[in-house]
C-alpha atoms as a PDB file:
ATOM      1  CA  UNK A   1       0.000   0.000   0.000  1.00  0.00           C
ATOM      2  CA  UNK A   2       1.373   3.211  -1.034  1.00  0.00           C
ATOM      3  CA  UNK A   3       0.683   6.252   1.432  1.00  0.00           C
ATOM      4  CA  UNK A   4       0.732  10.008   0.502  1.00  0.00           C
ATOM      5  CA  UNK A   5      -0.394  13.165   1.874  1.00  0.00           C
ATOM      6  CA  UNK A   6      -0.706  16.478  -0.127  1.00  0.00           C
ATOM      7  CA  UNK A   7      -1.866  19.801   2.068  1.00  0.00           C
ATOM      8  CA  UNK A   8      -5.177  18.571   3.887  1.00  0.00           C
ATOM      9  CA  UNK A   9      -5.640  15.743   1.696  1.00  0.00           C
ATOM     10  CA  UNK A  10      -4.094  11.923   2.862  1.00  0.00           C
ATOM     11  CA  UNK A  11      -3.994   9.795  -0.851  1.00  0.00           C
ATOM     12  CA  UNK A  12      -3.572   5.886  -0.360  1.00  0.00           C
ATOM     13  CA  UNK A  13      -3.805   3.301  -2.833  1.00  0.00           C
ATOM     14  CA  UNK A  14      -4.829  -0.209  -2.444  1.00  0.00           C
ATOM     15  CA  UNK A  15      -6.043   0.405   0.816  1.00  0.00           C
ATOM     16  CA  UNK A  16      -7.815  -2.247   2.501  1.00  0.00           C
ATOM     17  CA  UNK A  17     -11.432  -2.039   3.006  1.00  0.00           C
ATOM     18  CA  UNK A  18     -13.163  -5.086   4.874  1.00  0.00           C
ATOM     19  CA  UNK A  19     -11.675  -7.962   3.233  1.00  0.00           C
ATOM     20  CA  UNK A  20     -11.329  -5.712  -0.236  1.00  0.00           C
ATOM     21  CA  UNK A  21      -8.672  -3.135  -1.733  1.00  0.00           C
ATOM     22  CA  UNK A  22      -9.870  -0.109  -3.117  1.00  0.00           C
ATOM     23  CA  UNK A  23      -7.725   1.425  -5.728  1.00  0.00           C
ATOM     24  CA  UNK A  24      -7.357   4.887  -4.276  1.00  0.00           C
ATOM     25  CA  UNK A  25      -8.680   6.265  -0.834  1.00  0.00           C
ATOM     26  CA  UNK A  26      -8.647   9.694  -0.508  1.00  0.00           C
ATOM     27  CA  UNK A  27      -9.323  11.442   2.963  1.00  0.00           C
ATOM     28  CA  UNK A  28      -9.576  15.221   4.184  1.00  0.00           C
ATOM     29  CA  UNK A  29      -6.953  15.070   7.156  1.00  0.00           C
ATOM     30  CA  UNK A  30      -8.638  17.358   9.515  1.00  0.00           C
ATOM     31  CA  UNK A  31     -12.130  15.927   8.975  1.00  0.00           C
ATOM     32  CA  UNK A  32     -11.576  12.179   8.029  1.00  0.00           C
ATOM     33  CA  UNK A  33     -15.539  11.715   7.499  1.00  0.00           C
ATOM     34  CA  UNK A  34     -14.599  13.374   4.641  1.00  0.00           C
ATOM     35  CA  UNK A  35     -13.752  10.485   2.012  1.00  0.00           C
ATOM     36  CA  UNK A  36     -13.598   9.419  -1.644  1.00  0.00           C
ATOM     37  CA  UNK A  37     -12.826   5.528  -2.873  1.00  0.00           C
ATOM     38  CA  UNK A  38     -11.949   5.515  -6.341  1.00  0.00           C
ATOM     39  CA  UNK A  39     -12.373   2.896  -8.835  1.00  0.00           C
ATOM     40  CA  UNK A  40     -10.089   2.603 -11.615  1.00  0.00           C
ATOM     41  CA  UNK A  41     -10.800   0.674 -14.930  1.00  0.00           C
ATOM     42  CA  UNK A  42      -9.618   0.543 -18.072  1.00  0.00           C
ATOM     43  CA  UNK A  43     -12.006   0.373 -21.224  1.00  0.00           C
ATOM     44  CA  UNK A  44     -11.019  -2.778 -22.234  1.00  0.00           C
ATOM     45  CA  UNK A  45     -11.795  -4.596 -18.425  1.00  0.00           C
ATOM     46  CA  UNK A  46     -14.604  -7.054 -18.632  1.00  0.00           C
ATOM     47  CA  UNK A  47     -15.979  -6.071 -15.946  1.00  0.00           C
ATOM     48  CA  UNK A  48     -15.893  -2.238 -17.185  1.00  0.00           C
ATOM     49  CA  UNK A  49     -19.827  -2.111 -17.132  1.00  0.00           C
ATOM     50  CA  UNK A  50     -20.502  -4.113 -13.768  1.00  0.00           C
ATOM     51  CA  UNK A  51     -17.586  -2.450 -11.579  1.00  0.00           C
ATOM     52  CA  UNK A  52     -19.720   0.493  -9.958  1.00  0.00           C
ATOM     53  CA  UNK A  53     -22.333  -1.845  -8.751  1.00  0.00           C
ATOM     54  CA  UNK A  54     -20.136  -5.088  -8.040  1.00  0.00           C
ATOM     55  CA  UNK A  55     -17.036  -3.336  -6.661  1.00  0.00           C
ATOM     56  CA  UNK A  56     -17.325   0.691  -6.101  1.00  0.00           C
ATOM     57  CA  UNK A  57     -20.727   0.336  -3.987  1.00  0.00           C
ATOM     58  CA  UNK A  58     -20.801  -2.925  -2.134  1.00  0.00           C
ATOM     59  CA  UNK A  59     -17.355  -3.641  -1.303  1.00  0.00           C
ATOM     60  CA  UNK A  60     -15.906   0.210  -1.098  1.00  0.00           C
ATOM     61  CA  UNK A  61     -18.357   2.391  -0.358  1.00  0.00           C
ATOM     62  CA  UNK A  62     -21.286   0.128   1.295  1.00  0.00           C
ATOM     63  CA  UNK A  63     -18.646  -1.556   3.373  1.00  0.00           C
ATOM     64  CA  UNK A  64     -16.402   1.101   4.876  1.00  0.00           C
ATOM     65  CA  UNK A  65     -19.915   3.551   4.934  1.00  0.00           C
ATOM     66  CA  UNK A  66     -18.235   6.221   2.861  1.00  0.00           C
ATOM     67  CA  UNK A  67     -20.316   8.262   0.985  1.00  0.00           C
ATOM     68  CA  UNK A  68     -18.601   9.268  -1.974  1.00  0.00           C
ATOM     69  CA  UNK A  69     -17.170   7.253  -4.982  1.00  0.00           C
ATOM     70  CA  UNK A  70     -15.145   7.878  -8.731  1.00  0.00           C
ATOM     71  CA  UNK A  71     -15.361   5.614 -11.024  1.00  0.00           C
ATOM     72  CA  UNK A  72     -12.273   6.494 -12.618  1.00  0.00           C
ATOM     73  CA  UNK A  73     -12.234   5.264 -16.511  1.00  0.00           C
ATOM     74  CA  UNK A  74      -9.200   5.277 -18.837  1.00  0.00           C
ATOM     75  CA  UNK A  75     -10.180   5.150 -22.250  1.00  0.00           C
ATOM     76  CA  UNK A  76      -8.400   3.971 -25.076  1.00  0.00           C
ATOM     77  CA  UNK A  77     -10.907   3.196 -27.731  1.00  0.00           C
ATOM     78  CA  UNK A  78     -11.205   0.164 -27.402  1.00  0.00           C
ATOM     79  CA  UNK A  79     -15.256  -0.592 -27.622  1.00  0.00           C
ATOM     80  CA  UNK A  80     -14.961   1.464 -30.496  1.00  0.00           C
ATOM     81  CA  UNK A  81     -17.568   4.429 -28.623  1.00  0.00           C
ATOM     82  CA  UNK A  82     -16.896   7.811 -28.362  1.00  0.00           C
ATOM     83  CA  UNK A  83     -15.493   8.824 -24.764  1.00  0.00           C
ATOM     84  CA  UNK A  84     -18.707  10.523 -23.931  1.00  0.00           C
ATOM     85  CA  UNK A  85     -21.387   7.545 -25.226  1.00  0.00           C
ATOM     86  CA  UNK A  86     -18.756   5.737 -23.241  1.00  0.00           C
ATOM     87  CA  UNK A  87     -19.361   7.333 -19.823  1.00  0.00           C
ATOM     88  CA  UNK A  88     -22.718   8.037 -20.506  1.00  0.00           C
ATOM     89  CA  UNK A  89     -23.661   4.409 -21.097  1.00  0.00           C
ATOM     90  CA  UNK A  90     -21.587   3.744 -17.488  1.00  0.00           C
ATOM     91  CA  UNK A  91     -23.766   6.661 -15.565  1.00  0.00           C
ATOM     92  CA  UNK A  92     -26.524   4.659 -16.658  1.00  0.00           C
ATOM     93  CA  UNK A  93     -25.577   1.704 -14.607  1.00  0.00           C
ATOM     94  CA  UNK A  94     -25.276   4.125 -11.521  1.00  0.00           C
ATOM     95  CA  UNK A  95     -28.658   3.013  -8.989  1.00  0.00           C
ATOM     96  CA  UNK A  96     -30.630   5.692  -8.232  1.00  0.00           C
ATOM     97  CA  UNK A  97     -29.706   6.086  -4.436  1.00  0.00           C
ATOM     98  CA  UNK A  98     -26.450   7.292  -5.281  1.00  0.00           C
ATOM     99  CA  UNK A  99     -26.584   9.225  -8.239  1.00  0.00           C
ATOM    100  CA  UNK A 100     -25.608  12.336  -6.141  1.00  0.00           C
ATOM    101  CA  UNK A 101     -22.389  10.739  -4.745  1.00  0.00           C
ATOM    102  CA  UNK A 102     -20.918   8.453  -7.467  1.00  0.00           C
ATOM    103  CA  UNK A 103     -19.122  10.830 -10.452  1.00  0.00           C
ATOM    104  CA  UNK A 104     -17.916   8.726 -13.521  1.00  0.00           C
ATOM    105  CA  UNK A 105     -15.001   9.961 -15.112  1.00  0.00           C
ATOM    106  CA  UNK A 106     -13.082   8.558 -18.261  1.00  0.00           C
ATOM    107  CA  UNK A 107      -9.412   9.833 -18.728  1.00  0.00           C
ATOM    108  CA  UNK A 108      -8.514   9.755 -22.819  1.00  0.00           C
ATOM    109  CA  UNK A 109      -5.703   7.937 -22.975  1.00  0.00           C
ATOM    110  CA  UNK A 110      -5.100   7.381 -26.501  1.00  0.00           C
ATOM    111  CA  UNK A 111      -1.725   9.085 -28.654  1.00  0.00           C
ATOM    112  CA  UNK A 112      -3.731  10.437 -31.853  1.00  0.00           C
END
């Protein structure tokens, strides 16, 4: 597990949750209620359009009771979509409850 801490903010990744590793924890030092689990996938995972509801919410954010989630996307092309039809189509997947608290974001990776 790698450990970091940047102004008010403490970054770890693979940080265990339960029996689970999230990919990235992020806390606000001074108020640790404050907290973000991020989810990182590439386009080309499998499990790219089951991860927010089989990973992010039940074993990250459902587990450790934080509120907040990313579902942090690189994108490379590969299911031949646009970046945004991409994301969009993963937003859909998001159940309502937590619509407010889980952003999806998709990094473009490619070298055009």
């Amino acid at each position: 597990m790698l450990k970091r801490s940047y102004g008010d903010l403490n970054l770890n990744r693979e940080q265990q949750e339960s029996e689970n590793f999230v990919d990235i924890n992020v806390k606000y030092r001074t108020k640790t209620s404050y907290e973000v689990q991020i989810e990182c996938k590439g386009d080309w995972n499998s499990e790219l359009m089951i991860g927010i509801n089989k990973q992010l919410i039940p074993k990250y954010m459902d587990n450790s009771k934080c509120e907040y989630g990313i579902y942090l996307v690189f994108y490379t092309g590969h299911k031949n979509k646009k970046i945004n039809v991409l994301e969009k189509e993963i937003e859909e997947t998001i159940p309502p409850k937590y619509k407010l608290s889980i952003k999806v974001v998709c990094i473009d990776i490619t070298r055009n």
